[in-house]
N, C-alpha and C. Protein backbone atom coordinates (compact mmCIF):
# COMPACT_ATOMS: atom_id res chain seq x y z
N UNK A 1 0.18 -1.76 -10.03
CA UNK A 1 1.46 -2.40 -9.85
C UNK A 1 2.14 -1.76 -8.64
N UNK A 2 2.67 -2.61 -7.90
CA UNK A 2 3.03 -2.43 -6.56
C UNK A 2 4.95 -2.55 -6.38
N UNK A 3 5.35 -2.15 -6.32
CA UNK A 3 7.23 -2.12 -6.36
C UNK A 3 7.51 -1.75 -4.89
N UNK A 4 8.34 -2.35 -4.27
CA UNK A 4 9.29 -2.11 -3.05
C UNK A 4 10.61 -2.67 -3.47
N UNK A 5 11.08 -1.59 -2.57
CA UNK A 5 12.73 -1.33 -3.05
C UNK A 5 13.03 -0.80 -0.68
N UNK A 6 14.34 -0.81 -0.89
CA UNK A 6 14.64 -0.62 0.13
C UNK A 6 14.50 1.06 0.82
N UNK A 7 15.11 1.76 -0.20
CA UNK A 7 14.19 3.03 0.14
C UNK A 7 13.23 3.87 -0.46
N UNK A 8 12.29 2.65 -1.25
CA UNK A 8 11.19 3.30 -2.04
C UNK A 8 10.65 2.13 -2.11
N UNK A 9 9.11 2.34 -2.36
CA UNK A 9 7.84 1.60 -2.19
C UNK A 9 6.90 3.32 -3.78
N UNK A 10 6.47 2.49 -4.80
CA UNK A 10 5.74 2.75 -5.54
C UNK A 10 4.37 1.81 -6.18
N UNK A 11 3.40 2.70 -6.17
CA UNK A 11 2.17 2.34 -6.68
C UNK A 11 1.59 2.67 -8.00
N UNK A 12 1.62 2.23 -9.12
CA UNK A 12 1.06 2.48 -10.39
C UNK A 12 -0.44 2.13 -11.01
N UNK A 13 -1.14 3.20 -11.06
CA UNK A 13 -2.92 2.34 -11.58
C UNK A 13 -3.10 2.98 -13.14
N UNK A 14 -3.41 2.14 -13.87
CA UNK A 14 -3.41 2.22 -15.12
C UNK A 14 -5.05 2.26 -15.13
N UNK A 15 -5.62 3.38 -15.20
CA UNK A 15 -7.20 3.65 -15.37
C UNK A 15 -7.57 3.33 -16.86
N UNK A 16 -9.17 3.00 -17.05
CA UNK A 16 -9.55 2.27 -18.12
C UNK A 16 -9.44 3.06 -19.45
N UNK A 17 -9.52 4.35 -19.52
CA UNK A 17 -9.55 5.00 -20.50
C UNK A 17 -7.62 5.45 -20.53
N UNK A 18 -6.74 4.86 -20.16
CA UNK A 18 -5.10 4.55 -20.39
C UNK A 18 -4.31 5.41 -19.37
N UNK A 19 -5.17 6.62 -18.63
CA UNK A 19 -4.53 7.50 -17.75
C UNK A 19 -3.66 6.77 -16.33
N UNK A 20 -2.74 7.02 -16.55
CA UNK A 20 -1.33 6.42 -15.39
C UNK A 20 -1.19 7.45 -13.97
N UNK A 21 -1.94 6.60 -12.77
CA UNK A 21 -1.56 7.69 -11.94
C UNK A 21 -0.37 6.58 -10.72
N UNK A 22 0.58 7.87 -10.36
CA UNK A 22 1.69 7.33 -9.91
C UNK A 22 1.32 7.95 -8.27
N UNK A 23 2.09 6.98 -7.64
CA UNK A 23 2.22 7.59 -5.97
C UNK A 23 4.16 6.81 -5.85
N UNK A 24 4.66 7.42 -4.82
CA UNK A 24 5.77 6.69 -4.18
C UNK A 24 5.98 7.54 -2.85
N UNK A 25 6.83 6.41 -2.33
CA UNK A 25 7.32 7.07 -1.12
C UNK A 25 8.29 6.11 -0.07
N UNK A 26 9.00 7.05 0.88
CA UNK A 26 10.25 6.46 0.96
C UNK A 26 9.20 5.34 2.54
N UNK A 27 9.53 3.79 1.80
CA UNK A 27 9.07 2.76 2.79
C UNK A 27 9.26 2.79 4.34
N UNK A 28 9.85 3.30 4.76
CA UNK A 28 10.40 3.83 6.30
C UNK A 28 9.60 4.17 7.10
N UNK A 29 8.94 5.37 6.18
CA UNK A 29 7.66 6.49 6.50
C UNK A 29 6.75 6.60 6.54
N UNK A 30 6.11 4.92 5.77
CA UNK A 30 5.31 4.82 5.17
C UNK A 30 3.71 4.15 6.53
N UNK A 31 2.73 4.39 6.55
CA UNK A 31 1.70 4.24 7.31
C UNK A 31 0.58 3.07 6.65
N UNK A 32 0.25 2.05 7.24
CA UNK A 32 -0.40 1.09 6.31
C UNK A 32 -1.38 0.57 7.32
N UNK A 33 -3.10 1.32 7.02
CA UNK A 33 -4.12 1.59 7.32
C UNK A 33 -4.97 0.30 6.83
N UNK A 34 -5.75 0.05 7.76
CA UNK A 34 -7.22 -0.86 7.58
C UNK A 34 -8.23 -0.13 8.28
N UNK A 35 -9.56 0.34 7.77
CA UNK A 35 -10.49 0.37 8.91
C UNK A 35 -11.49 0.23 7.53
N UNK A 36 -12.65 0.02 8.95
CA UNK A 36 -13.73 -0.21 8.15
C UNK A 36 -14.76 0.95 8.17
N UNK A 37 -15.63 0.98 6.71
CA UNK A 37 -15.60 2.45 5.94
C UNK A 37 -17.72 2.05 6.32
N UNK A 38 -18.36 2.49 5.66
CA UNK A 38 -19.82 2.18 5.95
C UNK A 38 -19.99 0.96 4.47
N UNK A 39 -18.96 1.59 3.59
CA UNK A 39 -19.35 1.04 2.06
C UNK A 39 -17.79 -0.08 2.36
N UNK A 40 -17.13 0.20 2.78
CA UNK A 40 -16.17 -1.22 2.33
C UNK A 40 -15.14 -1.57 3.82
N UNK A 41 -15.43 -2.69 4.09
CA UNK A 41 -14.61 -3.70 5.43
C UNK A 41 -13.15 -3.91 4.65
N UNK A 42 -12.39 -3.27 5.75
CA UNK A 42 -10.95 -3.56 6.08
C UNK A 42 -10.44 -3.01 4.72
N UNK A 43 -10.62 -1.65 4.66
CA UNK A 43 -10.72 -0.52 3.25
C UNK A 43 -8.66 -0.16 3.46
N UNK A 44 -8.12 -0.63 2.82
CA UNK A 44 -6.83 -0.75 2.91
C UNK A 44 -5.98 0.94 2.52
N UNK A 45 -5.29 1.39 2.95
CA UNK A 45 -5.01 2.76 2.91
C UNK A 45 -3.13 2.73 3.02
N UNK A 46 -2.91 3.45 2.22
CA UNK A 46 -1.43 3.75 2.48
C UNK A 46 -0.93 5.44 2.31
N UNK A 47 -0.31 5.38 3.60
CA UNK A 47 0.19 6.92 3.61
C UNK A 47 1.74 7.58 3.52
N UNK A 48 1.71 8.47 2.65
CA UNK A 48 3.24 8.67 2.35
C UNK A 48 3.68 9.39 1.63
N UNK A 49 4.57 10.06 1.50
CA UNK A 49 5.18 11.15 0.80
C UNK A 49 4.07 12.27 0.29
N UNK A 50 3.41 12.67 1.54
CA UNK A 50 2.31 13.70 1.32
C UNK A 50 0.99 13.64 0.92
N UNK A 51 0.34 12.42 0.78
CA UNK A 51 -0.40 11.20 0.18
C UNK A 51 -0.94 10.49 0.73
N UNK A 52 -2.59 10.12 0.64
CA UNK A 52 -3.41 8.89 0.92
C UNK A 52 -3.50 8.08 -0.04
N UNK A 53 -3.67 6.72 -0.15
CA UNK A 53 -3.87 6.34 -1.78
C UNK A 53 -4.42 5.02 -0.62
N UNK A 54 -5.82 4.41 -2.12
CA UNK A 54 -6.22 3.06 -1.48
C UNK A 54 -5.65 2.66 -2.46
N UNK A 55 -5.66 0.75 -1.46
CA UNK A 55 -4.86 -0.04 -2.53
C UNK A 55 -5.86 -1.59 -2.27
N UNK A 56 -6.31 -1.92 -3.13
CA UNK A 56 -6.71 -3.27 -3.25
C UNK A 56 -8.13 -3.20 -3.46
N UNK A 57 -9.09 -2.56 -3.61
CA UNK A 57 -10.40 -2.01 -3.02
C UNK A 57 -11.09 -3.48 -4.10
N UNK A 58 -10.95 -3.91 -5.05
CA UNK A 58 -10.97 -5.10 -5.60
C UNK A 58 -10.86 -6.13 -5.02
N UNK A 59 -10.02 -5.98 -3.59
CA UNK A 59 -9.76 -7.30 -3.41
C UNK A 59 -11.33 -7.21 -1.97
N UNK A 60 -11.38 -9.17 -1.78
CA UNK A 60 -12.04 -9.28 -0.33
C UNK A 60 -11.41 -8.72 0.82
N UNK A 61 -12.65 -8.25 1.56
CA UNK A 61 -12.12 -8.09 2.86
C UNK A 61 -10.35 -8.68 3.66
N UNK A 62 -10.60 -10.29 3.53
CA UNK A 62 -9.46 -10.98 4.07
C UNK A 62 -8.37 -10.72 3.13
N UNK A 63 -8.40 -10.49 2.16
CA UNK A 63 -7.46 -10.22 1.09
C UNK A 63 -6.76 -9.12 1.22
N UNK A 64 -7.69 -8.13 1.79
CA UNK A 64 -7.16 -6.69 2.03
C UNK A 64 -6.14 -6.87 3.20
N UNK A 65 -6.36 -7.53 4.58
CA UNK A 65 -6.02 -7.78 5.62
C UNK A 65 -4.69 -8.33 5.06
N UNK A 66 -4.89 -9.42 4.31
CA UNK A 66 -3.39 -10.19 4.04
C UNK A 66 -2.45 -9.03 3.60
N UNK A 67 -2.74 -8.67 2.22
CA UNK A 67 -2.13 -7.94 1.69
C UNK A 67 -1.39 -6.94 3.01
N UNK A 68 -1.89 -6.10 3.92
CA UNK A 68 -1.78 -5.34 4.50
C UNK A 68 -0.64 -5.98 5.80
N UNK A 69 -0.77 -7.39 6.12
CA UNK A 69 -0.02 -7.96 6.83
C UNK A 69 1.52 -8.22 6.12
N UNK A 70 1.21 -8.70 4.96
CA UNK A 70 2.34 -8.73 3.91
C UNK A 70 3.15 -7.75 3.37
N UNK A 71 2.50 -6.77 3.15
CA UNK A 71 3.08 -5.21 3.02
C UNK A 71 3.98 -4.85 4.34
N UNK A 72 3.41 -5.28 5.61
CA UNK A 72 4.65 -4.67 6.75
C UNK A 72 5.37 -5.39 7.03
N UNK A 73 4.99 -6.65 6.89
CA UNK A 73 6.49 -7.82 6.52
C UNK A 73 7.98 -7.40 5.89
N UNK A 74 7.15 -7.11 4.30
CA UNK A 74 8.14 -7.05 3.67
C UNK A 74 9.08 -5.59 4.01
N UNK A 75 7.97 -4.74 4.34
CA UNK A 75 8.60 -3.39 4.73
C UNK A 75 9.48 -3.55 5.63
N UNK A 76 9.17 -3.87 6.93
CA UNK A 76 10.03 -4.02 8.12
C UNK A 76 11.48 -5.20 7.70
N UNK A 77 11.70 -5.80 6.90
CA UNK A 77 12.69 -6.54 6.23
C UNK A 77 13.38 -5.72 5.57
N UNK A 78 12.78 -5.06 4.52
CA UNK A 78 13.87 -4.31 3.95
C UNK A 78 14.32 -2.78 4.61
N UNK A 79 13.67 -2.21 5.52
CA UNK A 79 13.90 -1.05 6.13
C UNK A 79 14.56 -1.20 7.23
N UNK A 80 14.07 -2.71 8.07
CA UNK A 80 15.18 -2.61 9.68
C UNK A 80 15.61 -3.95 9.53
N UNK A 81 16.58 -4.05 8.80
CA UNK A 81 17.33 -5.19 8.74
C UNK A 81 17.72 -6.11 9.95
N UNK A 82 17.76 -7.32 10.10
CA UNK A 82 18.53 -7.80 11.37
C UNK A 82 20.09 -7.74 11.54
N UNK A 83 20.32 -7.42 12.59
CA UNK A 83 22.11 -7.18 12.81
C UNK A 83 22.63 -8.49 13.24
């Protein structure tokens, strides 16, 4: 589960055996990575508040890309507002 807020952006993964691991960090700061890995194309990466974390590794390639286009959308909207 993915949350953006204006000065916070959090990531929640609920692993199969029930363990909850949390990341956040203030959206501003935040670094939003694609490259391609030997094992996975357009391997989606987010960096922040002291932190690497992948995000989507489920999804396709193009999926990753969207997501990753959509993520700085929304970021750059809620962090540098238009005057």
């Amino acid at each position: 589960e993915l949350r953006l807020w204006p000065d916070a952006i959090a990531v929640e993964r609920r692993e199969p055996m029930g363990k909850v691991k949390r990341w956040a960090a203030n959206p501003y700061w935040v670094d939003i990575d694609t490259t391609n890995t030997r094992q996975i194309q357009n391997y989606l990466t987010l960096r922040g508040g002291g932190r690497r974390i992948e995000l989507g590794v489920f999804l396709t390639p193009e999926e990753r890309v969207e997501l990753a286009h959509e993520l700085r959308t929304q970021i750059n909207r809620l962090t540098r507002p238009v005057g």
